[in-house]
PDB file of N, CA and C in Angstrom:
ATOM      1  N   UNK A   1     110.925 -26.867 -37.211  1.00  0.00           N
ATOM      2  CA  UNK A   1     109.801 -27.504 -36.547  1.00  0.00           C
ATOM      3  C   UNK A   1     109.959 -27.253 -35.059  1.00  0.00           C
ATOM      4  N   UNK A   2     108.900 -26.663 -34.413  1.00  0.00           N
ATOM      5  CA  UNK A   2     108.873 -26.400 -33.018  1.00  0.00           C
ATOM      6  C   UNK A   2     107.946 -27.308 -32.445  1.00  0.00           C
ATOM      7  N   UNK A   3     108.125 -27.184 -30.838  1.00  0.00           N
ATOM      8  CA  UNK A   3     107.597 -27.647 -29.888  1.00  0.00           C
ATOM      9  C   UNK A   3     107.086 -26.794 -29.101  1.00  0.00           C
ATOM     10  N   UNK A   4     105.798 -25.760 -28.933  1.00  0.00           N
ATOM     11  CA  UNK A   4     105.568 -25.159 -28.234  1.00  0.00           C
ATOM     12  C   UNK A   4     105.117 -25.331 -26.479  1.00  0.00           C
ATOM     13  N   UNK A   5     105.059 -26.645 -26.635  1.00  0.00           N
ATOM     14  CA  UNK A   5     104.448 -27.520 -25.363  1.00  0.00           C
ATOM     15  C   UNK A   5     105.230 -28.042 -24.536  1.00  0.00           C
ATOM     16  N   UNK A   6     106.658 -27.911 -24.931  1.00  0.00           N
ATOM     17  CA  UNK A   6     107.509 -29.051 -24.087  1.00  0.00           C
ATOM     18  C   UNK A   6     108.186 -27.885 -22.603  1.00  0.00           C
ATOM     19  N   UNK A   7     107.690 -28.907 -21.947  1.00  0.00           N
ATOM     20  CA  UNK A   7     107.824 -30.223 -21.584  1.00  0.00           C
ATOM     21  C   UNK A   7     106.075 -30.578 -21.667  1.00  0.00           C
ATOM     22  N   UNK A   8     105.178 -29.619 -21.132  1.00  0.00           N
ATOM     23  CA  UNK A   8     104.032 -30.232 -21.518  1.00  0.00           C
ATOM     24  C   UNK A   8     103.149 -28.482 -21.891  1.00  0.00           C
ATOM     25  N   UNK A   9     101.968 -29.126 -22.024  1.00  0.00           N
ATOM     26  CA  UNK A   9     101.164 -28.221 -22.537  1.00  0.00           C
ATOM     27  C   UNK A   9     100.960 -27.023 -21.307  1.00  0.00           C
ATOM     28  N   UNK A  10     100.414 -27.532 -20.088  1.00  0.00           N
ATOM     29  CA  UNK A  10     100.663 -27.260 -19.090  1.00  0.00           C
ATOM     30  C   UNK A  10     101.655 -26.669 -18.387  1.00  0.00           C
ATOM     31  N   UNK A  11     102.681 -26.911 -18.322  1.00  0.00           N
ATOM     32  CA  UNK A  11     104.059 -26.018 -18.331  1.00  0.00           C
ATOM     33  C   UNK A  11     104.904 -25.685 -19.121  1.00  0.00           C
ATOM     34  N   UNK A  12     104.885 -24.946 -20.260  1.00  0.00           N
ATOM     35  CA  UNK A  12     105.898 -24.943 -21.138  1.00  0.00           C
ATOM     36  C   UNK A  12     107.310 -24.167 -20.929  1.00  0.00           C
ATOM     37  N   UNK A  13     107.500 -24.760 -20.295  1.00  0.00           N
ATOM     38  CA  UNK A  13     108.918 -24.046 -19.576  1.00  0.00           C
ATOM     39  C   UNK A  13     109.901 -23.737 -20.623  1.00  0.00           C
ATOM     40  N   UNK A  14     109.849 -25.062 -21.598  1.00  0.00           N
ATOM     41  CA  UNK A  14     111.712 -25.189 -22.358  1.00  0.00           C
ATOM     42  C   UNK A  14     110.632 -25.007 -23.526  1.00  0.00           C
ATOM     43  N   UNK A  15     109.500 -24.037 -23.800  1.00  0.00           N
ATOM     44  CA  UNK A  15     108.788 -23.545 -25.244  1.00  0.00           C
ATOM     45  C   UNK A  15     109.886 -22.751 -25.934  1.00  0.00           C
ATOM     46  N   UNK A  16     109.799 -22.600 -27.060  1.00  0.00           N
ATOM     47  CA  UNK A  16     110.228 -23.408 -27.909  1.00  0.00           C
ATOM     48  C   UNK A  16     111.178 -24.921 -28.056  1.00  0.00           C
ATOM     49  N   UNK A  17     110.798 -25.720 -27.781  1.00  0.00           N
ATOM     50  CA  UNK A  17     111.777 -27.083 -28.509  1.00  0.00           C
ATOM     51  C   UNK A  17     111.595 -26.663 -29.620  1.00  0.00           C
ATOM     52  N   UNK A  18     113.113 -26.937 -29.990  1.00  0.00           N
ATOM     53  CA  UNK A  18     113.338 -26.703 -31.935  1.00  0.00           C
ATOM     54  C   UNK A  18     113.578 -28.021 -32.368  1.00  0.00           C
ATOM     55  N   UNK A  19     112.740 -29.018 -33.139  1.00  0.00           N
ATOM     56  CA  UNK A  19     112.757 -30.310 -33.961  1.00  0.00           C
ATOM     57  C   UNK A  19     113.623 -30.351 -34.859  1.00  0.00           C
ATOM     58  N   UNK A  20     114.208 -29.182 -35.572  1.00  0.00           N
ATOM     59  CA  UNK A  20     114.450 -29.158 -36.960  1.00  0.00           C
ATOM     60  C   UNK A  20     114.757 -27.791 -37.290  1.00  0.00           C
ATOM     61  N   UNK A  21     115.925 -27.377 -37.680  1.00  0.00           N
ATOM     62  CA  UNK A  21     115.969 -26.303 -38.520  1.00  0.00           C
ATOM     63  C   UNK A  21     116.812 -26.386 -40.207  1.00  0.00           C
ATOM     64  N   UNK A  22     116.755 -25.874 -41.122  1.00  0.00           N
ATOM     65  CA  UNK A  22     117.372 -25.572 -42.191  1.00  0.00           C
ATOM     66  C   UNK A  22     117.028 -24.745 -42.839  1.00  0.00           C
ATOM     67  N   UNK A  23     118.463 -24.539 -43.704  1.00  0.00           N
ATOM     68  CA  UNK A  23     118.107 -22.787 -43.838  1.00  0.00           C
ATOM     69  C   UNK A  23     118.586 -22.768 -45.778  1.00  0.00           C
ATOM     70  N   UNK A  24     118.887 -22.173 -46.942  1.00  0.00           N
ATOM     71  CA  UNK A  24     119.039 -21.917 -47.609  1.00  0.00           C
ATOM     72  C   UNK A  24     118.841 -22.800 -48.680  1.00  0.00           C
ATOM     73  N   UNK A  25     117.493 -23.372 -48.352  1.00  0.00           N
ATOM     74  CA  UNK A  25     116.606 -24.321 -49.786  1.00  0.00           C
ATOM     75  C   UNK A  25     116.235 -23.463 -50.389  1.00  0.00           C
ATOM     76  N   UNK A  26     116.471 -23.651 -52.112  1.00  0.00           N
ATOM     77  CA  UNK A  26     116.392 -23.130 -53.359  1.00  0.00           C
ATOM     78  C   UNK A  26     114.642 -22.978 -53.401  1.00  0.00           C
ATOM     79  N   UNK A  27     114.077 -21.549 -53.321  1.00  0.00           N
ATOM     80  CA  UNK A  27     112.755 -21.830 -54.219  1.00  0.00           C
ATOM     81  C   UNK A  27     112.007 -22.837 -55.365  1.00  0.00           C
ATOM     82  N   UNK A  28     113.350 -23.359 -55.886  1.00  0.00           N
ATOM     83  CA  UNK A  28     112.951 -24.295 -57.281  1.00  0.00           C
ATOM     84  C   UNK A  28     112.805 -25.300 -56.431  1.00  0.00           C
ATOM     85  N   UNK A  29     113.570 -25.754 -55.092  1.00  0.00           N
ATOM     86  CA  UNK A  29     113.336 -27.323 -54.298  1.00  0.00           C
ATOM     87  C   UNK A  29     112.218 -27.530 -53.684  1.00  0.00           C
ATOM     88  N   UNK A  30     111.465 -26.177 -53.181  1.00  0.00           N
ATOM     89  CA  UNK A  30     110.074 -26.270 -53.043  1.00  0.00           C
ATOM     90  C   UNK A  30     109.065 -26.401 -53.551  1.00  0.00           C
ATOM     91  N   UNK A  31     109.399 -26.371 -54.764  1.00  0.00           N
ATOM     92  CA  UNK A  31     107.840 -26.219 -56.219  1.00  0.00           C
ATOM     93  C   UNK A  31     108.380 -27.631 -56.259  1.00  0.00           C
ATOM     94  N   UNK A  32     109.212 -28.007 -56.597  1.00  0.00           N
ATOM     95  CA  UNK A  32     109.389 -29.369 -57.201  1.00  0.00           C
ATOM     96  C   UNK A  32     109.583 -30.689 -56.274  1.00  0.00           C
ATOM     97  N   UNK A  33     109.655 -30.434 -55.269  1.00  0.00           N
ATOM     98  CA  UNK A  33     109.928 -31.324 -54.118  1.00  0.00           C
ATOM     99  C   UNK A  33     111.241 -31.504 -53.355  1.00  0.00           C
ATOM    100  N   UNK A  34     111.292 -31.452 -51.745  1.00  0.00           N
ATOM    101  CA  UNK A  34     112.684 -31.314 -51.970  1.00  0.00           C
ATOM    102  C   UNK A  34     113.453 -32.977 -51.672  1.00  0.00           C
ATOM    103  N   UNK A  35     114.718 -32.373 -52.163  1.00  0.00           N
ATOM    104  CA  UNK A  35     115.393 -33.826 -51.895  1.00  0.00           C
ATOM    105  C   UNK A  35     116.343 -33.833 -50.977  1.00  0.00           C
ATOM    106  N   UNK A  36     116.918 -35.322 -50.434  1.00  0.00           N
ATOM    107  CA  UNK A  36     117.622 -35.699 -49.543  1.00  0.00           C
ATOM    108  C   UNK A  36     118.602 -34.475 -49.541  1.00  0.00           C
ATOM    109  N   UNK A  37     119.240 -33.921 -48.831  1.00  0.00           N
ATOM    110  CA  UNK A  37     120.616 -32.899 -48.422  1.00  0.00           C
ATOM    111  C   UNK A  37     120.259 -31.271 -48.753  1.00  0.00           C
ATOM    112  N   UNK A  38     118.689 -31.386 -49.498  1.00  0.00           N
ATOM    113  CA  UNK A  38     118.786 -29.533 -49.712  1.00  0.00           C
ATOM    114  C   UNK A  38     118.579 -29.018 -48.396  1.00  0.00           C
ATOM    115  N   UNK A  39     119.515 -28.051 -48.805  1.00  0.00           N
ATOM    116  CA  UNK A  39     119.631 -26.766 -48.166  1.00  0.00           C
ATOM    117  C   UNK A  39     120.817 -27.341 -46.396  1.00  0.00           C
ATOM    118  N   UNK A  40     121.225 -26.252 -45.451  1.00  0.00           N
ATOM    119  CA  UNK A  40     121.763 -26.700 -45.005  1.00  0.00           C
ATOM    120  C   UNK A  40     121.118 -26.796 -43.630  1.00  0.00           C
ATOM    121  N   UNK A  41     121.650 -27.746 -42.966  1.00  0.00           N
ATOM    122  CA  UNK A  41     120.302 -28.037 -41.551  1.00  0.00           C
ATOM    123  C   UNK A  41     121.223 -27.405 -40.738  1.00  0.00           C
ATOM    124  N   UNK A  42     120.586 -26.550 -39.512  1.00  0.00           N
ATOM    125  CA  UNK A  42     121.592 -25.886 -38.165  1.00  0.00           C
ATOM    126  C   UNK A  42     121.124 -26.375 -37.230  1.00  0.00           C
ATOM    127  N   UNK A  43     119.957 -27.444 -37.428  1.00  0.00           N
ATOM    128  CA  UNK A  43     119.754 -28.599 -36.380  1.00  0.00           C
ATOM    129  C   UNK A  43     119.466 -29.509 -36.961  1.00  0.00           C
ATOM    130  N   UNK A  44     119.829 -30.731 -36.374  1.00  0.00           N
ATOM    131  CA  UNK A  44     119.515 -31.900 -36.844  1.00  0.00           C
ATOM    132  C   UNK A  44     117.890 -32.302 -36.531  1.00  0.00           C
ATOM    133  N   UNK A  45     117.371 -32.995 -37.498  1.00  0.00           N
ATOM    134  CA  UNK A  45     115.698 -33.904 -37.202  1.00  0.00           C
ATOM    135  C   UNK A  45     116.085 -34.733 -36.133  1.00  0.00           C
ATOM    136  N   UNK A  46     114.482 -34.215 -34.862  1.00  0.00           N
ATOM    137  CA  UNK A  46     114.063 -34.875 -34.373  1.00  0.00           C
ATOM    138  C   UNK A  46     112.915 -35.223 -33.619  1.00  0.00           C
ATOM    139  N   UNK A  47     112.063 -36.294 -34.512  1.00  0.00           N
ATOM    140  CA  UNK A  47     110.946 -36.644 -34.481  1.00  0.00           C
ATOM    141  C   UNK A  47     110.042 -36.187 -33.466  1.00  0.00           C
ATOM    142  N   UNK A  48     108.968 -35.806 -33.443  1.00  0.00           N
ATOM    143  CA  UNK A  48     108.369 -35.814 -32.009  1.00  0.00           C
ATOM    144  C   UNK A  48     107.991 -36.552 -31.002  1.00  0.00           C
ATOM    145  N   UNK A  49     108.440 -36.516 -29.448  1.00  0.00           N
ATOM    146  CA  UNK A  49     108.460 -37.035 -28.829  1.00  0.00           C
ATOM    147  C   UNK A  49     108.157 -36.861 -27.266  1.00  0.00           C
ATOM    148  N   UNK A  50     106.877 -36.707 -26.863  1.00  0.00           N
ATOM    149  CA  UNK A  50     105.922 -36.017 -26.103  1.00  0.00           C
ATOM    150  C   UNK A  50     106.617 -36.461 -25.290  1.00  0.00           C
ATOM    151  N   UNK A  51     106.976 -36.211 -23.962  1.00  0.00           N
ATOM    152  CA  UNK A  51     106.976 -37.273 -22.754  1.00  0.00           C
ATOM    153  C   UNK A  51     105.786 -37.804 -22.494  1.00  0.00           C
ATOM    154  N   UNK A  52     105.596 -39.132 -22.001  1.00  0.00           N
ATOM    155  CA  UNK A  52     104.497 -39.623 -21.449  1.00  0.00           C
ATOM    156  C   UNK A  52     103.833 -39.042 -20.364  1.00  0.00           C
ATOM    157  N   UNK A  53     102.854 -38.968 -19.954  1.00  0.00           N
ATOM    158  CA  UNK A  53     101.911 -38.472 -19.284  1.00  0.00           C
ATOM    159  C   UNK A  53     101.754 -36.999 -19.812  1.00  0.00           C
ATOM    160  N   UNK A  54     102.598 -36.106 -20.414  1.00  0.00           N
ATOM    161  CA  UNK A  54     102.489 -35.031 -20.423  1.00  0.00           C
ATOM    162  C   UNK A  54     101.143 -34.201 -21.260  1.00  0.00           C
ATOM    163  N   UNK A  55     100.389 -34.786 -21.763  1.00  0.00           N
ATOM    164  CA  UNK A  55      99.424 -34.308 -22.658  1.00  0.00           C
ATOM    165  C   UNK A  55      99.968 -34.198 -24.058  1.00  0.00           C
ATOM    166  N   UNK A  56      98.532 -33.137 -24.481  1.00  0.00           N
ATOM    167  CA  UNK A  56      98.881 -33.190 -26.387  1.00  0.00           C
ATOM    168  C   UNK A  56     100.168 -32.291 -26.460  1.00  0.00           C
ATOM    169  N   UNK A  57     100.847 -32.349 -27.585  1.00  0.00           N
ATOM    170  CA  UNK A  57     102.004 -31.449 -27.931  1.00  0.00           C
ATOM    171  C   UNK A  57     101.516 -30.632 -29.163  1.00  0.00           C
ATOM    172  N   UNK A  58     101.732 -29.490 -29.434  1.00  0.00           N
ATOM    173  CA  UNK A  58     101.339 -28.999 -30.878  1.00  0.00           C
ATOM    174  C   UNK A  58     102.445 -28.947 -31.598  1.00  0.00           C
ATOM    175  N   UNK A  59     102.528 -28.979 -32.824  1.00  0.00           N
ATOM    176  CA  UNK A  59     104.090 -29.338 -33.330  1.00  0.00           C
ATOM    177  C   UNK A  59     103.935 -28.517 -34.861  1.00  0.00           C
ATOM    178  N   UNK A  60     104.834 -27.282 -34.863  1.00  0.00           N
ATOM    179  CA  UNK A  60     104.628 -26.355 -35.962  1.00  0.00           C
ATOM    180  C   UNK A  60     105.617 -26.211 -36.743  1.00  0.00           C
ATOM    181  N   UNK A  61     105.163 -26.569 -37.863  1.00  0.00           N
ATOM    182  CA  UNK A  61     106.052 -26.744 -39.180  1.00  0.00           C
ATOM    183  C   UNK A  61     106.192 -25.612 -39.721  1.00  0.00           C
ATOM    184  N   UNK A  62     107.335 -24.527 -39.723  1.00  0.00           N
ATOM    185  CA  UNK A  62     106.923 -23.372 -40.127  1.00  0.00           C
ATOM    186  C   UNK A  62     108.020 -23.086 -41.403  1.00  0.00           C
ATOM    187  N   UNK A  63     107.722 -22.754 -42.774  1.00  0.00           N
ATOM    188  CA  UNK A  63     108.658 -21.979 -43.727  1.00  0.00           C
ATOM    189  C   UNK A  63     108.482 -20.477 -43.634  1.00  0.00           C
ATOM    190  N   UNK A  64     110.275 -20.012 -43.789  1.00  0.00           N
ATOM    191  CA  UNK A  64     110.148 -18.788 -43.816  1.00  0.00           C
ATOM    192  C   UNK A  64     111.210 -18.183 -44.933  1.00  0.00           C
ATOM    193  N   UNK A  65     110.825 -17.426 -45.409  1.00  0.00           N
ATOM    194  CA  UNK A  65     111.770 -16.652 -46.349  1.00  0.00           C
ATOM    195  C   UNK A  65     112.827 -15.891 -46.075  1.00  0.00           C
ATOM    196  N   UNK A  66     114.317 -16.411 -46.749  1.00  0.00           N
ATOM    197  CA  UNK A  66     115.265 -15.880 -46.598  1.00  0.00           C
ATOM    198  C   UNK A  66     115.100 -14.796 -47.738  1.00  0.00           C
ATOM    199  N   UNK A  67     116.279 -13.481 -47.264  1.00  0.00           N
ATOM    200  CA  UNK A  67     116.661 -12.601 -48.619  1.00  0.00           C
ATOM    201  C   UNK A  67     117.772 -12.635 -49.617  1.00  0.00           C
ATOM    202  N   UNK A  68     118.079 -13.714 -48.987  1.00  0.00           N
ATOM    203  CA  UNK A  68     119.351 -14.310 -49.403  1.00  0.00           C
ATOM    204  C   UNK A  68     119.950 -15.170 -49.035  1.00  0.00           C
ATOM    205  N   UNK A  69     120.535 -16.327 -49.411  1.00  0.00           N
ATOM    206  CA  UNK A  69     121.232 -17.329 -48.409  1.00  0.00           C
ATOM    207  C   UNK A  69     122.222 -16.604 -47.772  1.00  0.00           C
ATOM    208  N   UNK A  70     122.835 -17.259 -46.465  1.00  0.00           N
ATOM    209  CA  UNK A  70     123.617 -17.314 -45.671  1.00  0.00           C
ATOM    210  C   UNK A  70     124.095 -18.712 -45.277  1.00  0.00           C
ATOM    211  N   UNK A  71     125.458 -17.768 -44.831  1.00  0.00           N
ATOM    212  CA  UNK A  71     126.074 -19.424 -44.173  1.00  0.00           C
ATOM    213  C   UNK A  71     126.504 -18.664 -42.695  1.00  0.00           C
ATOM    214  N   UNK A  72     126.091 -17.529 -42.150  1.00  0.00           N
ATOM    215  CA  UNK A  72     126.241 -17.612 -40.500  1.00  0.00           C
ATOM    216  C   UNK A  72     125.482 -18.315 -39.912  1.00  0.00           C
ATOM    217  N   UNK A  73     124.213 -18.919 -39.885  1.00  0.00           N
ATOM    218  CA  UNK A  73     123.629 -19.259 -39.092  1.00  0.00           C
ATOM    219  C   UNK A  73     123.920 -20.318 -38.608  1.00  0.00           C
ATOM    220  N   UNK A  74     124.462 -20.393 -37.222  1.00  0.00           N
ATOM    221  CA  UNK A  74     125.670 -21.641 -36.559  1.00  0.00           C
ATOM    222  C   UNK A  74     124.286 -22.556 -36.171  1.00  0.00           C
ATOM    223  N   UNK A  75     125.271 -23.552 -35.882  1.00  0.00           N
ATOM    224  CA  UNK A  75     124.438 -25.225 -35.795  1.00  0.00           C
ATOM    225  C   UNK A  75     124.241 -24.895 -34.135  1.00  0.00           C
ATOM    226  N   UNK A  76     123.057 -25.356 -34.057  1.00  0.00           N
ATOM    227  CA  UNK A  76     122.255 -24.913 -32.663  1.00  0.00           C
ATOM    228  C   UNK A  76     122.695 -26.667 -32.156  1.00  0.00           C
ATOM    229  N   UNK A  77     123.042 -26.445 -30.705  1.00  0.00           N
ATOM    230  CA  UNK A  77     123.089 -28.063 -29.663  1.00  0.00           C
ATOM    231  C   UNK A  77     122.170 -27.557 -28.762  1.00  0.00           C
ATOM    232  N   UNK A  78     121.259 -26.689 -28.550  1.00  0.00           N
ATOM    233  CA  UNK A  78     120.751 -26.419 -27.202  1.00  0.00           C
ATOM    234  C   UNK A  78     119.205 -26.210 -27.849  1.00  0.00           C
ATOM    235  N   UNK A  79     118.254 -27.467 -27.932  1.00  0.00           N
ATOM    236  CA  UNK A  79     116.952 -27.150 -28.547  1.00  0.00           C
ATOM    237  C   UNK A  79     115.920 -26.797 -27.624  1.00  0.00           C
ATOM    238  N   UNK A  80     116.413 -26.361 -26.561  1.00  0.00           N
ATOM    239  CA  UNK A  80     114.598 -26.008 -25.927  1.00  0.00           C
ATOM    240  C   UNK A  80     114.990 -24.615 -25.329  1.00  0.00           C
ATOM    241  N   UNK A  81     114.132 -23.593 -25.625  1.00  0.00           N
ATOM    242  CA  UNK A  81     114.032 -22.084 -25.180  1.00  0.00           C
ATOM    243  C   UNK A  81     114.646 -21.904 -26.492  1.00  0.00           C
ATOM    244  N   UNK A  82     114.409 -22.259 -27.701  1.00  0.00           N
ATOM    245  CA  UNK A  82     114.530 -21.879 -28.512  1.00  0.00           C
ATOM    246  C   UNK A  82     113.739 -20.489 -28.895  1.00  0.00           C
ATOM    247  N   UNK A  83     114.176 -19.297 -28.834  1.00  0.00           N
ATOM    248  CA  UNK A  83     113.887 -17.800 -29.426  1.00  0.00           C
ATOM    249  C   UNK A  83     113.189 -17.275 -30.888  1.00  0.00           C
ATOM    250  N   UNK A  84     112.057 -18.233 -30.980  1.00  0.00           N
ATOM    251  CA  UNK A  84     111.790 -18.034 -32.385  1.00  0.00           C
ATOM    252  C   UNK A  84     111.796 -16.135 -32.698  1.00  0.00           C
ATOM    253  N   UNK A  85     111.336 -15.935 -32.375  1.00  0.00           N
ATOM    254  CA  UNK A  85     110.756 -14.322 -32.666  1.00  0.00           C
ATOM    255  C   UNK A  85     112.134 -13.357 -32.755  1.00  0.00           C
ATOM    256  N   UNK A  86     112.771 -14.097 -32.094  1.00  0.00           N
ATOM    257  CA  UNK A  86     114.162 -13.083 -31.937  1.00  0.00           C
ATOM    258  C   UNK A  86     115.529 -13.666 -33.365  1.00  0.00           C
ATOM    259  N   UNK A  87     115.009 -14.753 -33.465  1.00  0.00           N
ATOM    260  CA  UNK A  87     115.758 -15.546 -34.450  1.00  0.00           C
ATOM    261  C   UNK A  87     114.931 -15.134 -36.218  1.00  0.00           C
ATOM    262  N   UNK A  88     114.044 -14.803 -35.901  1.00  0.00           N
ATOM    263  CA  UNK A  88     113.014 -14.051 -37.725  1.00  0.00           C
ATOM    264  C   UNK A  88     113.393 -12.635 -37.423  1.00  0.00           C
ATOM    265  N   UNK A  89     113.500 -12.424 -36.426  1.00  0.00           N
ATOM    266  CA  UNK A  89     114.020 -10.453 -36.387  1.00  0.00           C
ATOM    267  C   UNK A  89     115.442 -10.490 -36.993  1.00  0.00           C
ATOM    268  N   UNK A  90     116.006 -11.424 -36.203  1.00  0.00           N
ATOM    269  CA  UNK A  90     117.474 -11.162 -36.546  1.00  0.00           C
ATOM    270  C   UNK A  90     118.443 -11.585 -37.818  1.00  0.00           C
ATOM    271  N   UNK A  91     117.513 -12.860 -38.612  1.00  0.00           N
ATOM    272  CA  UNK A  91     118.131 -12.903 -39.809  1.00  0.00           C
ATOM    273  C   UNK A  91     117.040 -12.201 -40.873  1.00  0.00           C
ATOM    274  N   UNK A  92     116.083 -11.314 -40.334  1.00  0.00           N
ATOM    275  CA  UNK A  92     114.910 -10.811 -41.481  1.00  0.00           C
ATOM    276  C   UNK A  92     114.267 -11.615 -42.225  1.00  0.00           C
ATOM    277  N   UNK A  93     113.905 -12.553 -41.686  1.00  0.00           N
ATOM    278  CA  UNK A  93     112.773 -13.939 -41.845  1.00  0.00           C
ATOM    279  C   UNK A  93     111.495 -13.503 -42.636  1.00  0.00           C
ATOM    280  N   UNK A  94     110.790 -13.803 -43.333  1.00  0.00           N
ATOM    281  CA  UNK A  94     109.314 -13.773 -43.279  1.00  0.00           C
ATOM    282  C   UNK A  94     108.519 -15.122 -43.214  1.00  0.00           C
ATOM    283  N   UNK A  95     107.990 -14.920 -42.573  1.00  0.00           N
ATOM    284  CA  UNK A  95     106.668 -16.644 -42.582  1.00  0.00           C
ATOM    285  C   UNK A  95     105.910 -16.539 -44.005  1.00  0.00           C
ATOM    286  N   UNK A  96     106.078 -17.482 -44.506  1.00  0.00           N
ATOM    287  CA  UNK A  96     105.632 -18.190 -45.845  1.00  0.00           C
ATOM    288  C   UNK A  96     104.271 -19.085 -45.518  1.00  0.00           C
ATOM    289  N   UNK A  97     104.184 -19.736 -44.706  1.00  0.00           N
ATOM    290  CA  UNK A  97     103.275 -20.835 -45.000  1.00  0.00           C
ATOM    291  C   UNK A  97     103.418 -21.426 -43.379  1.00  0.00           C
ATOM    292  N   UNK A  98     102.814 -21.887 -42.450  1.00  0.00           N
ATOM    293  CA  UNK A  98     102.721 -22.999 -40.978  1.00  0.00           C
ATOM    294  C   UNK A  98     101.418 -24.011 -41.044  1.00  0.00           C
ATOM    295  N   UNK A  99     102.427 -25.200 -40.734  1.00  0.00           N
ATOM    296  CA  UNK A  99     100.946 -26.108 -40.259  1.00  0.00           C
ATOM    297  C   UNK A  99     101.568 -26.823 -38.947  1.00  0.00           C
ATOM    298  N   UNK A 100     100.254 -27.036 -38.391  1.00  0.00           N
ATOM    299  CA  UNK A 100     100.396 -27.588 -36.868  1.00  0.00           C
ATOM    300  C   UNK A 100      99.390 -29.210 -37.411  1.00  0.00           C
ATOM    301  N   UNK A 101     100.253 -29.534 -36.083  1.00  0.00           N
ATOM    302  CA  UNK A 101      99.754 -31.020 -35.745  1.00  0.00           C
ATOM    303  C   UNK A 101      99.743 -31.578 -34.291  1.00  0.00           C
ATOM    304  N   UNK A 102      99.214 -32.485 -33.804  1.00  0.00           N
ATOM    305  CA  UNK A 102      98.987 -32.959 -32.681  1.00  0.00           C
ATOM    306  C   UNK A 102      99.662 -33.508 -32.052  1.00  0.00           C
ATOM    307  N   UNK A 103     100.591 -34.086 -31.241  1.00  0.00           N
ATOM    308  CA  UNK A 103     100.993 -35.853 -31.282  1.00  0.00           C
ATOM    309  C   UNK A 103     100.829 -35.831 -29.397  1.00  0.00           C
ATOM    310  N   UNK A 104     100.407 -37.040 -29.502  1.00  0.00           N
ATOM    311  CA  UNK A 104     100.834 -37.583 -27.421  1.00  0.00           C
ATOM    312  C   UNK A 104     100.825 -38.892 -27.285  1.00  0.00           C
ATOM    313  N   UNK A 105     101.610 -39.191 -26.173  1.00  0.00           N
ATOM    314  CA  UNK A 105     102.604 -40.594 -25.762  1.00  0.00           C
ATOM    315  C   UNK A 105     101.141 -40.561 -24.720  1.00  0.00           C
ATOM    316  N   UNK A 106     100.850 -42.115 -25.400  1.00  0.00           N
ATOM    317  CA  UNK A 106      99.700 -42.522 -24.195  1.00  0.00           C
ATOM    318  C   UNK A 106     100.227 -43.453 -23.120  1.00  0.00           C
TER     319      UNK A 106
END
């Protein structure tokens, strides 16, 4: 889950904020729903959280297809300038499915 807006829509300096990453959920956990602990997270959830005054945030939920699991992909501490494009090149990603949503701190 990204943050393309942060710090605001208006300046997106630290675009990408990364909300959320995990990586090697079973195709079967997606048809069927997934549950608490699938797959392994290389960032931890965290909710969205506009700064105030800053305007709308767009917030993109994106699945992408692995070719295989892996276990290199190290646990990220540094979520903003997150490299999406360079991060689907480099483990051979494909986009499956994105939805966006809105959120802002009034």
């Amino acid at each position: 889950m990204l943050d393309p807006d942060a710090p605001s829509h208006r300046n997106p300096i630290f675009r990408h904020w990364i909300h959320w990453g995990v990586t090697n959920i079973a195709g079967a956990e997606l048809i069927h729903g997934l549950k608490t602990g699938s797959g392994e997270t290389f960032v931890d959830y965290e909710g969205p959280s506009p700064p105030k005054g800053s305007g709308k945030h767009r917030y993109d939920v994106i699945l992408l297809e692995q070719s295989a699991p892996t276990d290199e992909i190290p646990k990220l501490t540094k979520r903003m300038n997150f490299e999406f494009d360079n991060f689907v090149e480099k483990w051979n990603l494909n986009e499956v499915a994105r939805t966006t949503f809105v959120s802002q701190q009034s």
